[in-house]
PDB file of N, CA and C in Angstrom:
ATOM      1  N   UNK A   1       5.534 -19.952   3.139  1.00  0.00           N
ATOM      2  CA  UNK A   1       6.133 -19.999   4.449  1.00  0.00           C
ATOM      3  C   UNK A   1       6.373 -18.598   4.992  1.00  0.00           C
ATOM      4  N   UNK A   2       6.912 -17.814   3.679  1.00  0.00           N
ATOM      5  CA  UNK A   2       7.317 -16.488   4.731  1.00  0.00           C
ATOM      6  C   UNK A   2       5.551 -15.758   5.158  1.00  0.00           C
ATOM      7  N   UNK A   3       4.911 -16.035   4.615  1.00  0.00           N
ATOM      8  CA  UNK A   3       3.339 -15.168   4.578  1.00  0.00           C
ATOM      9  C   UNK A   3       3.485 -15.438   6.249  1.00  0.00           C
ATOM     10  N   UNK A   4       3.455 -17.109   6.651  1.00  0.00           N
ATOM     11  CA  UNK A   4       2.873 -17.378   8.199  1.00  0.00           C
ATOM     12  C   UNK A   4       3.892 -17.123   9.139  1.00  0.00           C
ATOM     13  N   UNK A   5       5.007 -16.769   8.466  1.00  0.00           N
ATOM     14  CA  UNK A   5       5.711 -15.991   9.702  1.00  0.00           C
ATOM     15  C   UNK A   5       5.465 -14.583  10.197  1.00  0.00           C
ATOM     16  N   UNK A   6       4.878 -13.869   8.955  1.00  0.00           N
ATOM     17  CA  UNK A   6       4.445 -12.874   9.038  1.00  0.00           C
ATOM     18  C   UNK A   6       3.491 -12.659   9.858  1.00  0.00           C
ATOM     19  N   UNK A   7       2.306 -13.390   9.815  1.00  0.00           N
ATOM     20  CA  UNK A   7       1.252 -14.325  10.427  1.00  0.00           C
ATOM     21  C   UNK A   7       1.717 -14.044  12.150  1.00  0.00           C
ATOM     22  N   UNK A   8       2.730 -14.717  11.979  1.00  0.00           N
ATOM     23  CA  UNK A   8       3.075 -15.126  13.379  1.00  0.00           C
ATOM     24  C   UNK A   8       4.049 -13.661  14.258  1.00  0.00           C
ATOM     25  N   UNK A   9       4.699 -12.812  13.681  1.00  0.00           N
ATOM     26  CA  UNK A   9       4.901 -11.718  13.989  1.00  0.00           C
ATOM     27  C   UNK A   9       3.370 -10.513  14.383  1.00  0.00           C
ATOM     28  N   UNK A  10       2.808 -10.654  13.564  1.00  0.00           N
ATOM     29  CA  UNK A  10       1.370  -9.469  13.521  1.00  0.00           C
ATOM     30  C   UNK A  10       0.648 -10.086  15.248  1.00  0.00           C
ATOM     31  N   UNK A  11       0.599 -11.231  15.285  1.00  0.00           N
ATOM     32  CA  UNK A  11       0.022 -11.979  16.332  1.00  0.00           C
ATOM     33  C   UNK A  11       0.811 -11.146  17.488  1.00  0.00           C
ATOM     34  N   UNK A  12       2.062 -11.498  17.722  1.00  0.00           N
ATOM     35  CA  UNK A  12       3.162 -11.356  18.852  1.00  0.00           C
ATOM     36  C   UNK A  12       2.553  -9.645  18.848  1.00  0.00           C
ATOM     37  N   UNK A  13       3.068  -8.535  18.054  1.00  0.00           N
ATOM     38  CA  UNK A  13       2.480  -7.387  18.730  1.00  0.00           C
ATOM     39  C   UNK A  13       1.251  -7.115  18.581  1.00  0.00           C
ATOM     40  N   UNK A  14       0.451  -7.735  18.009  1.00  0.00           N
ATOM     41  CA  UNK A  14      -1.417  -6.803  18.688  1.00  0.00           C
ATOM     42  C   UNK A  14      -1.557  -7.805  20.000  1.00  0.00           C
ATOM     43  N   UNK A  15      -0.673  -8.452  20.800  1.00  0.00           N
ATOM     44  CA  UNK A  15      -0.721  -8.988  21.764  1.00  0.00           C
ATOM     45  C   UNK A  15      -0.018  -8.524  22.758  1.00  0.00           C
ATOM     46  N   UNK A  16       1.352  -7.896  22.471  1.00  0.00           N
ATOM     47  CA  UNK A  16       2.138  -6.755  23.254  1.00  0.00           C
ATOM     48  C   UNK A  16       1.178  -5.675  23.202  1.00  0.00           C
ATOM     49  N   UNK A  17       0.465  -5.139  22.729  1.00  0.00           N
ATOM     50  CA  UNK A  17      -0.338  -3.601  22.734  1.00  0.00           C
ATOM     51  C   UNK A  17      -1.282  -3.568  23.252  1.00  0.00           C
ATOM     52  N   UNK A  18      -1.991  -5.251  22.972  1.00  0.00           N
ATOM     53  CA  UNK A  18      -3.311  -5.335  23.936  1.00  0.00           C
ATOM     54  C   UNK A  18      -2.958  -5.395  25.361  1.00  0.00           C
ATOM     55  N   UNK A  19      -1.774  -6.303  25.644  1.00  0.00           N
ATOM     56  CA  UNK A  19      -1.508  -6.184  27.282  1.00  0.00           C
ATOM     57  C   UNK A  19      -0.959  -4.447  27.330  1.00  0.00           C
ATOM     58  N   UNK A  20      -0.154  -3.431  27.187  1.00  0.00           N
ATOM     59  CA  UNK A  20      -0.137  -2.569  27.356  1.00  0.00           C
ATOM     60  C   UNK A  20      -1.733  -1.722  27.519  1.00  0.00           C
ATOM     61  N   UNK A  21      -2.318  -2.022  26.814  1.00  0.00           N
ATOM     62  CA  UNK A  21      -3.926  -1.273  26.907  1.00  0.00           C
ATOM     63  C   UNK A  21      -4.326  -1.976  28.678  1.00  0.00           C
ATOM     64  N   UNK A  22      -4.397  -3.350  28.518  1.00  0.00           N
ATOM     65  CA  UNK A  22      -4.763  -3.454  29.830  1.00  0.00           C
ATOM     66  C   UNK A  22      -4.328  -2.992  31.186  1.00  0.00           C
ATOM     67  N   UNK A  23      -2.975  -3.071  31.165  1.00  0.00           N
ATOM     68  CA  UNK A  23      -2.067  -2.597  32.245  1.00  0.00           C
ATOM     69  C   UNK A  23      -2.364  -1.155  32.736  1.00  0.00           C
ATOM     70  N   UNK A  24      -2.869  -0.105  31.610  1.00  0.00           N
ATOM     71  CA  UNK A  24      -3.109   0.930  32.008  1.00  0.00           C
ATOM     72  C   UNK A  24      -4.836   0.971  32.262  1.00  0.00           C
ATOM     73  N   UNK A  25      -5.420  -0.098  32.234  1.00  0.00           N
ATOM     74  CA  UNK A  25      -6.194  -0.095  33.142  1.00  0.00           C
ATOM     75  C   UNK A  25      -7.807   0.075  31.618  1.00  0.00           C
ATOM     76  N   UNK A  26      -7.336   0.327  30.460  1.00  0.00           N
ATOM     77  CA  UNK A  26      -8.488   1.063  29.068  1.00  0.00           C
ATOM     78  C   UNK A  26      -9.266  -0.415  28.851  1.00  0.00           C
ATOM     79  N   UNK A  27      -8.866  -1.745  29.042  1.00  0.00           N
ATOM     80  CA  UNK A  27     -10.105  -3.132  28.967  1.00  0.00           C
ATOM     81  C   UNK A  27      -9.722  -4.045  29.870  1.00  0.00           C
ATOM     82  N   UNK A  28     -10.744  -4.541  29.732  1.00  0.00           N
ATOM     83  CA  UNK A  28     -10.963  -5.965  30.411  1.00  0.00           C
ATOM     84  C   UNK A  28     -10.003  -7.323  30.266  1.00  0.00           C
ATOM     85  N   UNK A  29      -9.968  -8.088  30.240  1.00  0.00           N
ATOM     86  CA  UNK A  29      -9.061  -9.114  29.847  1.00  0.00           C
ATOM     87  C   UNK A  29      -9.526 -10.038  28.627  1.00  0.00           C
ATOM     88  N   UNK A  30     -11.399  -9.602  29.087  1.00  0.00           N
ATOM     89  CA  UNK A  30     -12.173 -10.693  27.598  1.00  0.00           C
ATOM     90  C   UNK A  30     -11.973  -9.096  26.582  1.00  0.00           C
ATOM     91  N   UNK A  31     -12.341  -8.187  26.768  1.00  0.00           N
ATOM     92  CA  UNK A  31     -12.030  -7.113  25.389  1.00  0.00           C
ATOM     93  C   UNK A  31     -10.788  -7.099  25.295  1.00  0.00           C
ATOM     94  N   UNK A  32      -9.774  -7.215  26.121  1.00  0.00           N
ATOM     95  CA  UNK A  32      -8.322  -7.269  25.525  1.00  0.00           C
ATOM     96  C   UNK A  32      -8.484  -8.814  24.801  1.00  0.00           C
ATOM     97  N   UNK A  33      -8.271  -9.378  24.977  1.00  0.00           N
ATOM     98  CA  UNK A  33      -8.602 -11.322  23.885  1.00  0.00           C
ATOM     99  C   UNK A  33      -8.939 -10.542  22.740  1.00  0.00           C
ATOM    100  N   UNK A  34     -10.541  -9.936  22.674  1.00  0.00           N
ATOM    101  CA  UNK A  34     -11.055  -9.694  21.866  1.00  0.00           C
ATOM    102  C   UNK A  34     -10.565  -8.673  20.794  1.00  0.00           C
ATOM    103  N   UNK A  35     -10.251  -7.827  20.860  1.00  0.00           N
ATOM    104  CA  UNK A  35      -9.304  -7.006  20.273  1.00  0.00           C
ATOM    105  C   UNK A  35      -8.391  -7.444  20.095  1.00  0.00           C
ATOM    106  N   UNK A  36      -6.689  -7.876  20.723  1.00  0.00           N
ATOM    107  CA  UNK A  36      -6.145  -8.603  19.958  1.00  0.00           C
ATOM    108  C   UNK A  36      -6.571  -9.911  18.821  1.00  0.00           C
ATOM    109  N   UNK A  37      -7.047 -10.572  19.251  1.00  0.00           N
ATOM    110  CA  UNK A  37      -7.599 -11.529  18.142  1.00  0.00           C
ATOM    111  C   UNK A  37      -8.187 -10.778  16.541  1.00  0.00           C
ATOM    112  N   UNK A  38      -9.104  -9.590  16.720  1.00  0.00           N
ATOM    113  CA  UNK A  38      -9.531  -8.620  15.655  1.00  0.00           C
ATOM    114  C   UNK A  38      -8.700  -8.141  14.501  1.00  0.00           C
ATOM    115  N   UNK A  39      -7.132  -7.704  15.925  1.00  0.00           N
ATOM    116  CA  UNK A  39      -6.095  -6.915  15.305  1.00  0.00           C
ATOM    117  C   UNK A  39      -5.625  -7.851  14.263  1.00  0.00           C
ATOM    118  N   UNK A  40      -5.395  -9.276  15.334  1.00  0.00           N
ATOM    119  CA  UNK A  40      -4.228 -10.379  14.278  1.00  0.00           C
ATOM    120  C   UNK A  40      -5.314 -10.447  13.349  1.00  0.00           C
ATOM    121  N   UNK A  41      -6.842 -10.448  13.130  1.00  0.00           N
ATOM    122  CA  UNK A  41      -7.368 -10.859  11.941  1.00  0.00           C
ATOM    123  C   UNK A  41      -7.553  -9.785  11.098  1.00  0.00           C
ATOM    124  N   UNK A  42      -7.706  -8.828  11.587  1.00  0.00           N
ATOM    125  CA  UNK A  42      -7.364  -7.622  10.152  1.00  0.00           C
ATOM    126  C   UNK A  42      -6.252  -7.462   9.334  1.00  0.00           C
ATOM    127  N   UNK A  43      -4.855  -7.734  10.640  1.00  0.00           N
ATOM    128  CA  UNK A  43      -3.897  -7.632   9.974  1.00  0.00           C
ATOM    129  C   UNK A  43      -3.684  -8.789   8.664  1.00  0.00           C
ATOM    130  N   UNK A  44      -3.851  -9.623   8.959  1.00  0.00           N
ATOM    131  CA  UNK A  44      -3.780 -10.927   8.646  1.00  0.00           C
ATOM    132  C   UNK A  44      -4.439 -10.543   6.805  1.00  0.00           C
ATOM    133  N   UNK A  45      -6.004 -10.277   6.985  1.00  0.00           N
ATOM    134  CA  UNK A  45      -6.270  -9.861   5.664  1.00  0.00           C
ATOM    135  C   UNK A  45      -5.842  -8.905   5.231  1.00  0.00           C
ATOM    136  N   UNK A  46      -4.920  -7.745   5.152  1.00  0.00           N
ATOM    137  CA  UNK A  46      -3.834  -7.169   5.103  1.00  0.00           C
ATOM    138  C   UNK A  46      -2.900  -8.062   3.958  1.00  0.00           C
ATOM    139  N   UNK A  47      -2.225  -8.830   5.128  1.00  0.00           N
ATOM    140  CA  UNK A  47      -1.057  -9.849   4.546  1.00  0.00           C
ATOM    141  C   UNK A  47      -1.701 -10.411   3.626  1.00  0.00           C
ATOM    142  N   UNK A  48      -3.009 -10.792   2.899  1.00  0.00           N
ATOM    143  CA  UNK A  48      -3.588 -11.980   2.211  1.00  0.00           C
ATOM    144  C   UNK A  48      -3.420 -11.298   0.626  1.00  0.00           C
ATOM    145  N   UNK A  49      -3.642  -9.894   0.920  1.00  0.00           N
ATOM    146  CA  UNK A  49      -4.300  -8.795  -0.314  1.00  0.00           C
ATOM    147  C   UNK A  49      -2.651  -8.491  -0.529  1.00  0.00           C
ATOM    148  N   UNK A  50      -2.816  -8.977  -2.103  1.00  0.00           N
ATOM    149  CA  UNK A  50      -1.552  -8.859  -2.640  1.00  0.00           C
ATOM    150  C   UNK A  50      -1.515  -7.361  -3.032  1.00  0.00           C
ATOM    151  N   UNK A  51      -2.239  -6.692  -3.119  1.00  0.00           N
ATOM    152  CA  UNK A  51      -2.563  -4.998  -3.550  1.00  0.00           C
ATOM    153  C   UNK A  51      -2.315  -4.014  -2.530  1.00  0.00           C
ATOM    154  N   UNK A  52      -1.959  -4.511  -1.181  1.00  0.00           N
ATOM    155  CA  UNK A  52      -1.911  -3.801  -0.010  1.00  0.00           C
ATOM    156  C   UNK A  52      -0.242  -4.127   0.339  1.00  0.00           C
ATOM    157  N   UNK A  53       0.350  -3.041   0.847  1.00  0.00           N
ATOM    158  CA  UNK A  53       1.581  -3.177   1.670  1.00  0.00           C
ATOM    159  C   UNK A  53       0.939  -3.452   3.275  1.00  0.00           C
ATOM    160  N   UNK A  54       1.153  -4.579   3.578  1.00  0.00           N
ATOM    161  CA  UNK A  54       0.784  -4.838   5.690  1.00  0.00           C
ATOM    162  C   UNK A  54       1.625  -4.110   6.387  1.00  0.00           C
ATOM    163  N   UNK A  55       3.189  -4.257   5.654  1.00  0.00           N
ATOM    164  CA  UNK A  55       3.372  -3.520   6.040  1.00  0.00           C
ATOM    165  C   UNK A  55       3.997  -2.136   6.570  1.00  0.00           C
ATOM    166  N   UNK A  56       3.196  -1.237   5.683  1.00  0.00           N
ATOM    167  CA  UNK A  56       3.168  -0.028   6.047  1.00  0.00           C
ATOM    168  C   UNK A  56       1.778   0.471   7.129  1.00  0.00           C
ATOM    169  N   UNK A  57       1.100  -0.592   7.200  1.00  0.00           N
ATOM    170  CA  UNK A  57      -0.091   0.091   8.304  1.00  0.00           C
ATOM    171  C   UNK A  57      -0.211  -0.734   9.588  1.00  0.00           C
ATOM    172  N   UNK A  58      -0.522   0.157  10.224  1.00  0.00           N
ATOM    173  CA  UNK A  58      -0.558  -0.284  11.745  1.00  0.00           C
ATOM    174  C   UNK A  58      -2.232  -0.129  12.168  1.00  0.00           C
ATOM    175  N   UNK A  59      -2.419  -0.902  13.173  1.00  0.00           N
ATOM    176  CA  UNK A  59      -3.883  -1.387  13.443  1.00  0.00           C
ATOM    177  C   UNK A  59      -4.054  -1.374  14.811  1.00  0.00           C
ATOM    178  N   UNK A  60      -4.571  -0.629  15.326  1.00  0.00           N
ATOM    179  CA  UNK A  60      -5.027  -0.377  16.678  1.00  0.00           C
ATOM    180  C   UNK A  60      -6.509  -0.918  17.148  1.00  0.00           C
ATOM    181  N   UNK A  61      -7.156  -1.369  17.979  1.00  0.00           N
ATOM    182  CA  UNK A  61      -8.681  -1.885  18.250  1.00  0.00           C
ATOM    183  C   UNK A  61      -8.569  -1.922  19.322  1.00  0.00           C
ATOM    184  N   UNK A  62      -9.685  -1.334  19.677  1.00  0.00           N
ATOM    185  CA  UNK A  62     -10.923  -0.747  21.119  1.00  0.00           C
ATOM    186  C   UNK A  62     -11.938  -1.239  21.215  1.00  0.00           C
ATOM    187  N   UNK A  63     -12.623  -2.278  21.682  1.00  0.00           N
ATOM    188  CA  UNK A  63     -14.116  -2.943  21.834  1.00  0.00           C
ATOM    189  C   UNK A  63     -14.584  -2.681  20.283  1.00  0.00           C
ATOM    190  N   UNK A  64     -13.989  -3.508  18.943  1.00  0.00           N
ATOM    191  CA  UNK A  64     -14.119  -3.703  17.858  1.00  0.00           C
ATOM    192  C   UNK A  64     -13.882  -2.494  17.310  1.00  0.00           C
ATOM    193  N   UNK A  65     -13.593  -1.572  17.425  1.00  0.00           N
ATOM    194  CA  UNK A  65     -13.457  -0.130  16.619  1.00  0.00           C
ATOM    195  C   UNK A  65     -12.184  -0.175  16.189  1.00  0.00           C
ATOM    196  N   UNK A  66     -11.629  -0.533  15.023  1.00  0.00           N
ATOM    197  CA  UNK A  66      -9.894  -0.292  14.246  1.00  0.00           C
ATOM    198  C   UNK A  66      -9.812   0.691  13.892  1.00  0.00           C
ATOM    199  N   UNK A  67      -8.739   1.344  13.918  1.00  0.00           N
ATOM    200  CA  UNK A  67      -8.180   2.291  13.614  1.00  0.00           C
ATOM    201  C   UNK A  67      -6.915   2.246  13.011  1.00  0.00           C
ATOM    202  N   UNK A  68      -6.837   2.464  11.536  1.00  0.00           N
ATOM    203  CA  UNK A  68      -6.023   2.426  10.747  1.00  0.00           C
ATOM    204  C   UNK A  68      -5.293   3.465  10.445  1.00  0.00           C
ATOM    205  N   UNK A  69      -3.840   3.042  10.605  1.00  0.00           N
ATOM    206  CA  UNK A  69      -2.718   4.168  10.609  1.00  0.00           C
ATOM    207  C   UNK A  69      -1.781   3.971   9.511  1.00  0.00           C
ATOM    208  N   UNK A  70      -0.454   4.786   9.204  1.00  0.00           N
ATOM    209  CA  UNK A  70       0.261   4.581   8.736  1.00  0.00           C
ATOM    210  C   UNK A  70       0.437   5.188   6.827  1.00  0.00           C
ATOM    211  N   UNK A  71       1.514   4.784   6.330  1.00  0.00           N
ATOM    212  CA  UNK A  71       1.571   5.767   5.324  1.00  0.00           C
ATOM    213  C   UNK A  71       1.436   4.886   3.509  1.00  0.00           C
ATOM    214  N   UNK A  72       0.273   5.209   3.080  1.00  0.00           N
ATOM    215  CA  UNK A  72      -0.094   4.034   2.237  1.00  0.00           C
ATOM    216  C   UNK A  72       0.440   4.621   0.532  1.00  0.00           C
ATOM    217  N   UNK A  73       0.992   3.989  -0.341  1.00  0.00           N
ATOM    218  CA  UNK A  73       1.605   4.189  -1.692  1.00  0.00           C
ATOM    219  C   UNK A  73       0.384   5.625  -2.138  1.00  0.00           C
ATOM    220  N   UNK A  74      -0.760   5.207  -2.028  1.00  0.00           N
ATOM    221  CA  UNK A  74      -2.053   5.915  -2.742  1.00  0.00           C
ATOM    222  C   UNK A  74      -3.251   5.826  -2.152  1.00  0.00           C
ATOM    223  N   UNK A  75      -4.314   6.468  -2.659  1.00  0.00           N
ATOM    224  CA  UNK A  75      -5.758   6.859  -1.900  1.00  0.00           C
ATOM    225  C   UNK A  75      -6.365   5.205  -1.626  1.00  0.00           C
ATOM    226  N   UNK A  76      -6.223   4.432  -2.965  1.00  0.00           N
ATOM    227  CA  UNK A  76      -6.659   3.337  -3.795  1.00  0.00           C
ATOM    228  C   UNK A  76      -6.299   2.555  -2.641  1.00  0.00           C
ATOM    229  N   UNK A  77      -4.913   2.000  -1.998  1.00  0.00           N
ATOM    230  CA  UNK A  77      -4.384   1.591  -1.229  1.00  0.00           C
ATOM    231  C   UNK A  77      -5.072   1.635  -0.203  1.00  0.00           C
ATOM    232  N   UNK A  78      -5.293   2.618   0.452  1.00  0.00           N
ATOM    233  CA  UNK A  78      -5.803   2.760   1.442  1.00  0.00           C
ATOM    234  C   UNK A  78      -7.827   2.303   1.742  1.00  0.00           C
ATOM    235  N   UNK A  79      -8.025   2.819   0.588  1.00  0.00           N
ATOM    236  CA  UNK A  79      -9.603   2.295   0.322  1.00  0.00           C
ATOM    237  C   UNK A  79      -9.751   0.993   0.488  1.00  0.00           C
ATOM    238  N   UNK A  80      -8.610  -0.161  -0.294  1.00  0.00           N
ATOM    239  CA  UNK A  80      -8.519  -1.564  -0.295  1.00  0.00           C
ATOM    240  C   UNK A  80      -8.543  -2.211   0.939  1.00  0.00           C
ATOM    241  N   UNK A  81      -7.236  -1.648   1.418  1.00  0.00           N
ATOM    242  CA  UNK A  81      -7.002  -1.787   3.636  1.00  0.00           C
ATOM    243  C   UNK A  81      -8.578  -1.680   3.762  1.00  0.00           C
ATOM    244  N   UNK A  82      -8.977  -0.269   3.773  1.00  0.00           N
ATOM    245  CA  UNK A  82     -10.498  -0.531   4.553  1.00  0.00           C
ATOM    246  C   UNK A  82     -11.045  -1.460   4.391  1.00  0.00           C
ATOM    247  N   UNK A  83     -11.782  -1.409   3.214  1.00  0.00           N
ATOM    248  CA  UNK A  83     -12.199  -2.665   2.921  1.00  0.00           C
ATOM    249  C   UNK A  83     -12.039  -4.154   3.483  1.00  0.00           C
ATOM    250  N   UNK A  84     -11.193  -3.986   2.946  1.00  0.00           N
ATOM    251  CA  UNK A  84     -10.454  -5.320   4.071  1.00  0.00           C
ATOM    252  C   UNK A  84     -10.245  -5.468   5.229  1.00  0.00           C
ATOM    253  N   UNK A  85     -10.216  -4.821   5.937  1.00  0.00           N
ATOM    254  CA  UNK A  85     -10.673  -4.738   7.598  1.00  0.00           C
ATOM    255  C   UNK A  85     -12.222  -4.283   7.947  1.00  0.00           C
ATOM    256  N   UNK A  86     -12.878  -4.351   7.141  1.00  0.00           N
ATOM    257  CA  UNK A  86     -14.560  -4.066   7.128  1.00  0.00           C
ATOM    258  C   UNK A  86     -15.104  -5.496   6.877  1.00  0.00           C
ATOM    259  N   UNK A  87     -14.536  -6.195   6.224  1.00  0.00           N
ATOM    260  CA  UNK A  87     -15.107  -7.480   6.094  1.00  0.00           C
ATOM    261  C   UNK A  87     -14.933  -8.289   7.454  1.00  0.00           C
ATOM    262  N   UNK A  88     -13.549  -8.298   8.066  1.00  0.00           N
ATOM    263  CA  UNK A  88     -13.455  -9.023   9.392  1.00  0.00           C
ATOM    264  C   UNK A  88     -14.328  -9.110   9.927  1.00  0.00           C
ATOM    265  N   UNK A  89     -15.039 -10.340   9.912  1.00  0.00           N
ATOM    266  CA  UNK A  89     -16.205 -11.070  11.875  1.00  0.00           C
ATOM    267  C   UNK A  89     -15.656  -9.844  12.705  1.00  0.00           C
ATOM    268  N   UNK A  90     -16.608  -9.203  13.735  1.00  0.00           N
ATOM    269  CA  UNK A  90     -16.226  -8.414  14.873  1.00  0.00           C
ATOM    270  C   UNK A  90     -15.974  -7.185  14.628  1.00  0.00           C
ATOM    271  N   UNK A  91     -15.313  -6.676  13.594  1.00  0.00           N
ATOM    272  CA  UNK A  91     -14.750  -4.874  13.525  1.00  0.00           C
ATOM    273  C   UNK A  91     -16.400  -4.197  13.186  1.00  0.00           C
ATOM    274  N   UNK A  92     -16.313  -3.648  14.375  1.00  0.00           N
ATOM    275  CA  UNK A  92     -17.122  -2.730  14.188  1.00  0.00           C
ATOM    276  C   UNK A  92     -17.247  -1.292  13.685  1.00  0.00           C
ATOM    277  N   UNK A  93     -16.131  -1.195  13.361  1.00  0.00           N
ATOM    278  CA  UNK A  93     -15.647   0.398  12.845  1.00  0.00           C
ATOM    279  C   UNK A  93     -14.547   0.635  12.532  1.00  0.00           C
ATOM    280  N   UNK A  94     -14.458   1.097  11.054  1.00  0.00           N
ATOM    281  CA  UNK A  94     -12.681   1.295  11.134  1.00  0.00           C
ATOM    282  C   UNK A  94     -12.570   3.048  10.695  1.00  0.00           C
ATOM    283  N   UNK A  95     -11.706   3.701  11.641  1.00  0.00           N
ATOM    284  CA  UNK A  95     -11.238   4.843  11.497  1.00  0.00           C
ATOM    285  C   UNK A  95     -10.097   4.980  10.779  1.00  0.00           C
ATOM    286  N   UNK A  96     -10.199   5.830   9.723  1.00  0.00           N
ATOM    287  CA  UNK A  96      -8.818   5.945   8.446  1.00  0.00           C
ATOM    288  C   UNK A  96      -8.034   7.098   8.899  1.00  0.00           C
ATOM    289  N   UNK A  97      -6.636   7.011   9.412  1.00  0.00           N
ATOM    290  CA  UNK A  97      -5.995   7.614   9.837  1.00  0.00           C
ATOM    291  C   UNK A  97      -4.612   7.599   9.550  1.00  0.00           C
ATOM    292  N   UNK A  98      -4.680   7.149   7.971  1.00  0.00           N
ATOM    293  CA  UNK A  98      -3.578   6.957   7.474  1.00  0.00           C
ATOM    294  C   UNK A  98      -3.196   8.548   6.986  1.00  0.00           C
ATOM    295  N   UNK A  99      -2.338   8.345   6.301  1.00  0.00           N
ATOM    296  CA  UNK A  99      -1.183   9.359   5.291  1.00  0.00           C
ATOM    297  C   UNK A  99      -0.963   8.803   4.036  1.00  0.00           C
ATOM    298  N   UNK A 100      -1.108   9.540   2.723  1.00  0.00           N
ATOM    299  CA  UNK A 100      -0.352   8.969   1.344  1.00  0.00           C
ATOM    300  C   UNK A 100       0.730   9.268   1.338  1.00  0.00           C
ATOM    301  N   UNK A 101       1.761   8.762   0.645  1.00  0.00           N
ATOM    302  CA  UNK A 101       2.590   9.197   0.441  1.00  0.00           C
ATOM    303  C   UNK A 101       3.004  10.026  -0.992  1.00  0.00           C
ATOM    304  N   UNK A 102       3.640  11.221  -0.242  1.00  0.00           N
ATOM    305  CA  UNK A 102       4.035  11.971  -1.860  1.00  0.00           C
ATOM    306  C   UNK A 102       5.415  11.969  -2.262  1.00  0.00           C
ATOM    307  N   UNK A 103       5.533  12.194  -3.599  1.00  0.00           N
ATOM    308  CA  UNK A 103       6.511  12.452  -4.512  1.00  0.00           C
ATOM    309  C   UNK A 103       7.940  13.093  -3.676  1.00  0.00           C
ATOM    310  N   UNK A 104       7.320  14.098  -3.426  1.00  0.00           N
ATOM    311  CA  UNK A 104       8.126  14.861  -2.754  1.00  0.00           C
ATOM    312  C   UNK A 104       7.858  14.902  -1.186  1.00  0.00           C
ATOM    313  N   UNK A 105       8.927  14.963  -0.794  1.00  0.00           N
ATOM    314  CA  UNK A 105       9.259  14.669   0.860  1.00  0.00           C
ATOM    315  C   UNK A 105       9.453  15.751   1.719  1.00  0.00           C
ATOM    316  N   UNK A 106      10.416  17.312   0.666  1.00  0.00           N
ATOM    317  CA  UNK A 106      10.139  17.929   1.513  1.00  0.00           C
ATOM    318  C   UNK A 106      11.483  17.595   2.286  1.00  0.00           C
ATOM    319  N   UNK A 107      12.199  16.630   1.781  1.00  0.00           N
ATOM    320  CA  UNK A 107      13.924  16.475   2.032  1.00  0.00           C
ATOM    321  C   UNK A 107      14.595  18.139   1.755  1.00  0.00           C
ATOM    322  N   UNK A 108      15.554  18.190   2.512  1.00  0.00           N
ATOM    323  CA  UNK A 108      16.520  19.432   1.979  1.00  0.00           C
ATOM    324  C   UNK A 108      17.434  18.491   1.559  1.00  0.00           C
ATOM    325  N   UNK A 109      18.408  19.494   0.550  1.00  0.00           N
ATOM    326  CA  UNK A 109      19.513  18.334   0.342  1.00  0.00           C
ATOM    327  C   UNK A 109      20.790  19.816   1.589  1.00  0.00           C
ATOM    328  N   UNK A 110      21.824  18.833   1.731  1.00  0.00           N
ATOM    329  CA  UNK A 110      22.958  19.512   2.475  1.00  0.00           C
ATOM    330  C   UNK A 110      23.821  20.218   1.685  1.00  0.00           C
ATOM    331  N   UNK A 111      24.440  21.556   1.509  1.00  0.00           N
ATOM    332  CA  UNK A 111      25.291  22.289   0.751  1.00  0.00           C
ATOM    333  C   UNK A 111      26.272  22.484   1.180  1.00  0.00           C
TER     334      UNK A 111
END
């Protein structure tokens, strides 16, 4: 149950982002459909892959081109995401534009 709520959240914003893309005028109304629909299905195999955090990555799509963001445990992680948004019907390209995350942060502590 919680997976398809998840499901049902990923849907709600690559559908807020696609109408923002349109409004400023960057697609059509059938490439906005089309792209959101892409987004919810990449994300979606995301959510399926028990080896992947969904979410820590964010998914952007342009007339099938994804672009994958966000900050993934390891390299491995991130290879898997691809993957998995390479298989999706429709993505025609996915751009890796993530971040790993390291050990160190690079925090100060306060004295």
């Amino acid at each position: 149950m919680r997976s398809s709520m998840k499901i049902v959240a990923v849907a709600a914003v690559a559908l807020l982002v696609t109408g923002c893309n349109m409004i400023k005028g960057k697609e059509t109304a059938g490439q906005a459909v089309d792209d959101a629909t892409l987004a919810t299905r990449a994300k979606t195999a995301l959510v399926k892959d028990d080896t992947v955090s969904a979410s820590d990555f964010n998914i952007d799509v342009y007339k099938g081109n994804v672009t994958l963001t966000g900050v993934a445990k390891n390299a491995d992680e991130v290879k898997r995401a691809i993957d998995d948004i390479k298989r999706v019907p429709g993505v025609v390209s996915v751009k890796n534009a993530t971040r790993v995350a390291t050990a160190d942060r690079g925090e100060r502590k306060s004295e």
